[in-house]
N, C-alpha and C. Protein backbone atom coordinates (compact mmCIF):
# COMPACT_ATOMS: atom_id res chain seq x y z
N UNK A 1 87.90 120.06 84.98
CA UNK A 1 89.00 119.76 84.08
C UNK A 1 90.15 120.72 84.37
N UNK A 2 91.29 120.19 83.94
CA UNK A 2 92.41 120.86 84.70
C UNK A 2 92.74 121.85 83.58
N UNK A 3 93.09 123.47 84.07
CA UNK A 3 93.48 123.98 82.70
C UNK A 3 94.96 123.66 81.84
N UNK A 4 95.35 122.80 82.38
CA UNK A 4 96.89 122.71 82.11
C UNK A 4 96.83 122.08 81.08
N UNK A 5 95.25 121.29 80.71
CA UNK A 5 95.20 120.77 79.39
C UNK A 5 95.13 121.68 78.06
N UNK A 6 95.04 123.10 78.39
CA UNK A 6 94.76 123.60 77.62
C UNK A 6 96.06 125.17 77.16
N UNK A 7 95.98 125.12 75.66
CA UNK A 7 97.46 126.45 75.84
C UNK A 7 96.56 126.91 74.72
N UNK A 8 97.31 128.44 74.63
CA UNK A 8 97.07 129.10 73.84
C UNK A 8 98.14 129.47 72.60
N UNK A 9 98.27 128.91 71.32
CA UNK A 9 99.07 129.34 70.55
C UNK A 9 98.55 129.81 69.24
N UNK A 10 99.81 129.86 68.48
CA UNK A 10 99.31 130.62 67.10
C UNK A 10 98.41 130.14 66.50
N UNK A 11 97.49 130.63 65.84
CA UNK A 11 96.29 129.51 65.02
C UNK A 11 95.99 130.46 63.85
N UNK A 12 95.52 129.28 63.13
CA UNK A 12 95.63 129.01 61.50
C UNK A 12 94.00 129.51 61.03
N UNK A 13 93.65 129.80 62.10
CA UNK A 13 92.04 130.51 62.14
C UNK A 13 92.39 131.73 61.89
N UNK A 14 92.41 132.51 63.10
CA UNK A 14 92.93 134.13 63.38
C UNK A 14 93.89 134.21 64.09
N UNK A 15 94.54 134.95 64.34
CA UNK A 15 95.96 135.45 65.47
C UNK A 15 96.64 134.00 66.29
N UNK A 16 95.59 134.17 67.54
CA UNK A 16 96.00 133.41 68.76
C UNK A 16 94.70 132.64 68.56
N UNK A 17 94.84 130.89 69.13
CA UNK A 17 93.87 130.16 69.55
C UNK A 17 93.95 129.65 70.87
N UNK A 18 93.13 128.76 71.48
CA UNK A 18 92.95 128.22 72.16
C UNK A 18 93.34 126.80 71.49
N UNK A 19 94.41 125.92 72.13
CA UNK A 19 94.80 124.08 71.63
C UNK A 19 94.22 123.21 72.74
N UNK A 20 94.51 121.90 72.27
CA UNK A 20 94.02 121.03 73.75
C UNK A 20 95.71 120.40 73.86
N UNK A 21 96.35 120.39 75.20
CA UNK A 21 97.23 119.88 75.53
C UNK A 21 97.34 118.30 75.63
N UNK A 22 95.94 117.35 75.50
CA UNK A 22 96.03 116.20 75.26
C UNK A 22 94.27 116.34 75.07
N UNK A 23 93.83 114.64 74.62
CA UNK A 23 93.21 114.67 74.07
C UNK A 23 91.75 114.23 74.71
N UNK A 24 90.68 114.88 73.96
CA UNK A 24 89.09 114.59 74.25
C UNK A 24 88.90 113.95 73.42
N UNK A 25 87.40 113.03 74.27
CA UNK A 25 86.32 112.24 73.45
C UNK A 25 85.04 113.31 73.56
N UNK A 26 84.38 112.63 72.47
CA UNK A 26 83.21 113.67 72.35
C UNK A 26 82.26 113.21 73.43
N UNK A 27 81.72 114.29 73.66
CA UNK A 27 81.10 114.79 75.29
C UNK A 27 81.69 114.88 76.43
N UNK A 28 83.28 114.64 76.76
CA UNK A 28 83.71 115.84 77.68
C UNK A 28 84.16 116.87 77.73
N UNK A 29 83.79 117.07 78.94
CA UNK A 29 83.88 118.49 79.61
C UNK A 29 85.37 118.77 79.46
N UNK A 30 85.57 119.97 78.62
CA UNK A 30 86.63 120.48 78.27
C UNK A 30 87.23 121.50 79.43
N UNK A 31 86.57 122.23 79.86
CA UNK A 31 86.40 123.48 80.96
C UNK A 31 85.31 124.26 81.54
N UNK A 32 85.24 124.82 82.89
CA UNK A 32 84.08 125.66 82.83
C UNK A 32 84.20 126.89 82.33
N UNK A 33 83.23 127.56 81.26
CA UNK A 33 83.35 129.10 81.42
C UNK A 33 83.26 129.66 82.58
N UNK A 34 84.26 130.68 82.90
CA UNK A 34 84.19 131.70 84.22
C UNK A 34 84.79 132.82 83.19
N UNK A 35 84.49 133.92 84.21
CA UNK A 35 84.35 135.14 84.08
C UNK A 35 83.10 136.24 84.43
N UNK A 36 83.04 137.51 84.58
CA UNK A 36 82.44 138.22 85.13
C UNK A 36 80.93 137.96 84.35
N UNK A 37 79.94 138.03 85.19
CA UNK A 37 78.64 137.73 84.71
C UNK A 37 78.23 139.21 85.00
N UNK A 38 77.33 139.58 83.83
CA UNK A 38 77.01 140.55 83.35
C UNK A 38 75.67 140.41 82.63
N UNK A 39 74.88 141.71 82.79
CA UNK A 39 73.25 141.84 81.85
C UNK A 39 73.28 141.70 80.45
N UNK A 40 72.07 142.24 80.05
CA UNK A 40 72.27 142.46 78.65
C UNK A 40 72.36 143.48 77.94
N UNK A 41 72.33 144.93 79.38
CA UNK A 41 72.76 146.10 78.75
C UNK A 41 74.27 146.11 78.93
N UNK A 42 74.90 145.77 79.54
CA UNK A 42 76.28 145.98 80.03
C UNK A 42 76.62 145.25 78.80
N UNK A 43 76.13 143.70 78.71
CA UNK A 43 77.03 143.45 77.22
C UNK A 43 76.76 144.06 76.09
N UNK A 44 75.44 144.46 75.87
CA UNK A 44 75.18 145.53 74.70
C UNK A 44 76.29 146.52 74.58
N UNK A 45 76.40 147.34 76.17
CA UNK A 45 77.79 148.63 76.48
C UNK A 45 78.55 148.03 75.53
N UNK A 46 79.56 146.79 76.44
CA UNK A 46 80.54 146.46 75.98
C UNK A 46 81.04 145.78 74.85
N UNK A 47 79.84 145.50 73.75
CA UNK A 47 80.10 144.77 72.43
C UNK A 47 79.99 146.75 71.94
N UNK A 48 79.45 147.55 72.03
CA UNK A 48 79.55 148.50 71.29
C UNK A 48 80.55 149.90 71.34
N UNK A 49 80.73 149.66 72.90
CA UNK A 49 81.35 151.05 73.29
C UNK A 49 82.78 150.17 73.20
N UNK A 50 83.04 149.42 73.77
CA UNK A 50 84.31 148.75 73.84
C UNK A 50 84.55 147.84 72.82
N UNK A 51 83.96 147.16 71.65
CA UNK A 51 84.20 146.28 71.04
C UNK A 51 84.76 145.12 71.49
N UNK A 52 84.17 144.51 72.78
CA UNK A 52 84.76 143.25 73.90
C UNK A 52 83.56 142.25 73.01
N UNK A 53 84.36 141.40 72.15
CA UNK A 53 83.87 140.05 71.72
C UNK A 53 83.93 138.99 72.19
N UNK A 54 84.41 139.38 73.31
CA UNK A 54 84.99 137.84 74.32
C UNK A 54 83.64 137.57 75.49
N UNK A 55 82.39 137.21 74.92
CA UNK A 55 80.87 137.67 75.95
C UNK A 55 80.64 136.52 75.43
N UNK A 56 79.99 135.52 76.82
CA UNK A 56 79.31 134.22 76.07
C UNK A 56 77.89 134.66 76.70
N UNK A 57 76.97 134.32 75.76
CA UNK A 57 75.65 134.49 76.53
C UNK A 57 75.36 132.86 77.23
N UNK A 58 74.87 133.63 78.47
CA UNK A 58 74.03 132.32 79.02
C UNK A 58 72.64 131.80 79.66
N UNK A 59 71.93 133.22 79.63
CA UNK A 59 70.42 133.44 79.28
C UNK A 59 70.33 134.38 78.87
N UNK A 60 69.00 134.75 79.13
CA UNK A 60 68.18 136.11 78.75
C UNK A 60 68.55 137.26 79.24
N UNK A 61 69.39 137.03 80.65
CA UNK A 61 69.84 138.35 81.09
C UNK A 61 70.73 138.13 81.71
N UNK A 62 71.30 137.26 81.59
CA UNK A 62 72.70 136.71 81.73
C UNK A 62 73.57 136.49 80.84
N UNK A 63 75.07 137.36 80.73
CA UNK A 63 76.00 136.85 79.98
C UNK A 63 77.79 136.35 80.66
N UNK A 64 78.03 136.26 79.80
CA UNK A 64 79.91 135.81 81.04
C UNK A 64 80.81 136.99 80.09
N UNK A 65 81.52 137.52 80.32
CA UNK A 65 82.48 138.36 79.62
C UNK A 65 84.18 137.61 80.18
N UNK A 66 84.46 137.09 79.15
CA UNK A 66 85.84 136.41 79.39
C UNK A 66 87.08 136.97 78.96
N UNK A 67 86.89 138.43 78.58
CA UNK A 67 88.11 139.48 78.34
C UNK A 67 89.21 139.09 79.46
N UNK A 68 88.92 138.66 80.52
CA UNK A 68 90.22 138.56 81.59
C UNK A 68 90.47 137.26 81.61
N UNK A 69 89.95 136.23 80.93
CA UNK A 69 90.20 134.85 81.16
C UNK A 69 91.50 134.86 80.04
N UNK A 70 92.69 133.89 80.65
CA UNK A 70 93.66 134.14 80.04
C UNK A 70 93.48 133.05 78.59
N UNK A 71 92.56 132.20 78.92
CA UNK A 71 92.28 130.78 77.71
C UNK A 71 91.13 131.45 76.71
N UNK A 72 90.41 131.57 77.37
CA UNK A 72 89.10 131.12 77.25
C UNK A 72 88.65 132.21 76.04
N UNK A 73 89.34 133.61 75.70
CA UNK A 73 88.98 134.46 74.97
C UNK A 73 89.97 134.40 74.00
N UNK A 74 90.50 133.23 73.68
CA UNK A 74 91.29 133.15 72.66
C UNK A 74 90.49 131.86 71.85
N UNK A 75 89.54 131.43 72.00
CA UNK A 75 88.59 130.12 71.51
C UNK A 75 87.82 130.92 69.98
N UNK A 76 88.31 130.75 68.70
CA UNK A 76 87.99 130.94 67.83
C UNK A 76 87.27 130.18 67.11
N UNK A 77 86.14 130.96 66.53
CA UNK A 77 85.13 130.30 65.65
C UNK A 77 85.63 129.77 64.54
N UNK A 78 84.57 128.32 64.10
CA UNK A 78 84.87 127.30 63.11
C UNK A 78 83.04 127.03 62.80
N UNK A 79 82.81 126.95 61.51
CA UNK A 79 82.19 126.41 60.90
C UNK A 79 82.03 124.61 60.98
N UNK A 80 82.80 124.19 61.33
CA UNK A 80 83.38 123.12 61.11
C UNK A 80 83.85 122.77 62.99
N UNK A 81 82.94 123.34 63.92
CA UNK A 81 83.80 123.43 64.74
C UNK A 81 83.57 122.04 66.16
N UNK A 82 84.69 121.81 66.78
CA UNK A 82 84.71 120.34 67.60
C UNK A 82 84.18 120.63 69.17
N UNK A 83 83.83 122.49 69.49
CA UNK A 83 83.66 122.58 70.99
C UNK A 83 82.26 122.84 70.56
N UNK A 84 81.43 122.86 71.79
CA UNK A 84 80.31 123.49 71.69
C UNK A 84 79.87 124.21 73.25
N UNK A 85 78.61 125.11 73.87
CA UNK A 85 79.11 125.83 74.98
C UNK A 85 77.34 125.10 75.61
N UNK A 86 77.43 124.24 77.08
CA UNK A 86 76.37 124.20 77.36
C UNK A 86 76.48 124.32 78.82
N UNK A 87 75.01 123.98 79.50
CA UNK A 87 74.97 124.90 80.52
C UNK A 87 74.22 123.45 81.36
N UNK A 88 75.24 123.21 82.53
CA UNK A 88 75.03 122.26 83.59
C UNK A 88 74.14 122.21 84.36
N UNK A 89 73.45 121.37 85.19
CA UNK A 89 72.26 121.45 86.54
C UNK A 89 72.49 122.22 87.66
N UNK A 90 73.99 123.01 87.43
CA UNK A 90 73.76 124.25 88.70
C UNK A 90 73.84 125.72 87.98
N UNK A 91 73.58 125.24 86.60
CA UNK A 91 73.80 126.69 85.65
C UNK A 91 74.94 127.13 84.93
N UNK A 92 76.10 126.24 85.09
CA UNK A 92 77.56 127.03 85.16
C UNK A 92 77.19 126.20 83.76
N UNK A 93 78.22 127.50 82.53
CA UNK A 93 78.40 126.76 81.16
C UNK A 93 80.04 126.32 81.07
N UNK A 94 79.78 125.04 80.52
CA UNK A 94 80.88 124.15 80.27
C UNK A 94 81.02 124.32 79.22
N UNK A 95 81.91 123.92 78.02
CA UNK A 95 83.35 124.13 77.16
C UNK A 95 83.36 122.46 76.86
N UNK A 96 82.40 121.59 75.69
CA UNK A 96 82.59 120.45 75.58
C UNK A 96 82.76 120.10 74.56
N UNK A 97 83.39 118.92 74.19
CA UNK A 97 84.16 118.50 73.26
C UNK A 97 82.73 117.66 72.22
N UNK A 98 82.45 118.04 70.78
CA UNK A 98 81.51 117.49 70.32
C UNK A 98 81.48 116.65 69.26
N UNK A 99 83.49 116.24 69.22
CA UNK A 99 83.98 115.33 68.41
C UNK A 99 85.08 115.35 69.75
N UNK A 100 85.77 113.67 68.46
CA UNK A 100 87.22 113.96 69.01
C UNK A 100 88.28 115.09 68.88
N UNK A 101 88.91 114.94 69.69
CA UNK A 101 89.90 116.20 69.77
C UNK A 101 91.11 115.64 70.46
N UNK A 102 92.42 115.68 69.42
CA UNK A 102 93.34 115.52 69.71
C UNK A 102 94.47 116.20 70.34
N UNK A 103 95.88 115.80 71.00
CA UNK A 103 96.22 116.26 71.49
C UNK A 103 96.99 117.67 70.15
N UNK A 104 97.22 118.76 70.96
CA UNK A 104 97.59 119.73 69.46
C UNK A 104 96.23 120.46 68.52
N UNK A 105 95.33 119.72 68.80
CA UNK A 105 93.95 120.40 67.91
C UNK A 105 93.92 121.62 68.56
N UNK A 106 93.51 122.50 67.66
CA UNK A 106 92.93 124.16 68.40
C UNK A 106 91.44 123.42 68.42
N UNK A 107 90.84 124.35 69.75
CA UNK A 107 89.71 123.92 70.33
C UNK A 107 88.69 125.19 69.31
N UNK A 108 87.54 124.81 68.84
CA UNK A 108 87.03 126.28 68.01
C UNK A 108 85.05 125.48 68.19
N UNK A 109 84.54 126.67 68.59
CA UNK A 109 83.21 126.70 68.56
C UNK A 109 82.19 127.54 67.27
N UNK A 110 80.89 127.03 67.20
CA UNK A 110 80.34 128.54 66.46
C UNK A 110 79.70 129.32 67.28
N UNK A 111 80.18 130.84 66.79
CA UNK A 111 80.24 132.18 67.73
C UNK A 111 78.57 131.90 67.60
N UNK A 112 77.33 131.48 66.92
CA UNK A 112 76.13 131.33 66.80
C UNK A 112 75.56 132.97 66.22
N UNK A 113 75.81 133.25 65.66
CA UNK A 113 75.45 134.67 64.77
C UNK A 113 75.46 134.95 63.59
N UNK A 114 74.61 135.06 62.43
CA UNK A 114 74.91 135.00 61.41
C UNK A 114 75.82 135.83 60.13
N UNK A 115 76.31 136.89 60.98
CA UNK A 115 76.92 137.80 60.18
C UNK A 115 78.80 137.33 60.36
N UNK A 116 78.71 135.92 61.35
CA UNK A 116 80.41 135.44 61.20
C UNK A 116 80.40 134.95 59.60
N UNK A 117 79.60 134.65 59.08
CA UNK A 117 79.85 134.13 57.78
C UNK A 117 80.62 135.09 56.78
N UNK A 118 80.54 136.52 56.81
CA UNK A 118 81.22 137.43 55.74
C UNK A 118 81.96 137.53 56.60
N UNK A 119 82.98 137.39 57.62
CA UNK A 119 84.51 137.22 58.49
C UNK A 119 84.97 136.11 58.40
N UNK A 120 84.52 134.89 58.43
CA UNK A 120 84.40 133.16 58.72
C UNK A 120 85.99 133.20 57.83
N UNK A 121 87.04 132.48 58.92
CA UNK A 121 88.43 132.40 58.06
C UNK A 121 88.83 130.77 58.21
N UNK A 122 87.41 130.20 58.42
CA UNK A 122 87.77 128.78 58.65
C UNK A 122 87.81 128.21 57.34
N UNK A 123 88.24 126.91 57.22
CA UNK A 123 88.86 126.51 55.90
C UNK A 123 87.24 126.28 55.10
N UNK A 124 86.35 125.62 56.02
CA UNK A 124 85.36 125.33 54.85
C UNK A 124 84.64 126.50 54.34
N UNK A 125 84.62 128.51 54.95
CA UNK A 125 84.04 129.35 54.69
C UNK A 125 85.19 129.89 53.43
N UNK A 126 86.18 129.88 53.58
CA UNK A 126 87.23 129.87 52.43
C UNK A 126 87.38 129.16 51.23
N UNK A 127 87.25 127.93 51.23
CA UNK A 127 86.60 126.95 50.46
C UNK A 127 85.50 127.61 49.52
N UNK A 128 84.50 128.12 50.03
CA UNK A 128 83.53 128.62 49.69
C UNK A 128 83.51 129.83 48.81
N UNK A 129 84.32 130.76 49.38
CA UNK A 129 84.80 132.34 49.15
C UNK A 129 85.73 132.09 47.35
N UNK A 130 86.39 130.51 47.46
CA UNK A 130 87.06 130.78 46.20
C UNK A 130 86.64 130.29 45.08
């Protein structure tokens, strides 16, 4: 998928998001994750010594750290959310669409951890909060 489908602007989640420049059906391939593949002590290092939240895991001793990806670490968590992150027949994890997604939608996954819930600034964890 071409990245040109994809920008990064202000979002109504946190700070900066990730948008789709036109639009998905559910089950395509939105993008591949790339970025530096890394263990699980190095991401341990770097979620603690560095506070780098931008780490997708993709096994047991494999993770991707997307701090340098200019898109891809701006993809903010949703409760409610339309991406999801899976992993293809040569291993590489894809970025897929698990609804529709229009052109202008911010693209948002769940980070899969249970302590996003006391941060969660998505509308239905807010909803909740009031």
């Amino acid at each position: 998928m071409n990245k040109n489908y994809l920008k990064v602007d202000k979002s109504l989640v946190h700070g900066k998001g990730l948008f789709a420049n036109t639009s998905f059906k559910e089950g395509d391939v939105i993008v591949q994750i790339t970025g530096e593949v890394i263990d699980s002590d190095e991401c341990e290092r770097r979620e603690n010594e560095e506070n780098n939240v931008y780490i997708f895991y993709k096994n047991d001793n494999e993770f991707i750290d997307v701090s340098d990806n200019s898109l891809l670490k701006y993809i903010n968590h949703s409760c409610n959310y339309n991406c999801d992150v899976d992993e293809d027949e040569k291993g590489n994890l894809l970025l897929l669409a698990v609804s529709t997604i229009e052109s202008g939608d911010e693209l948002t996954i769940h980070y899969g951890y249970e302590e996003i819930y006391r941060y969660c600034a998505c509308v239905s964890c807010q909803n909740k909060k009031n």
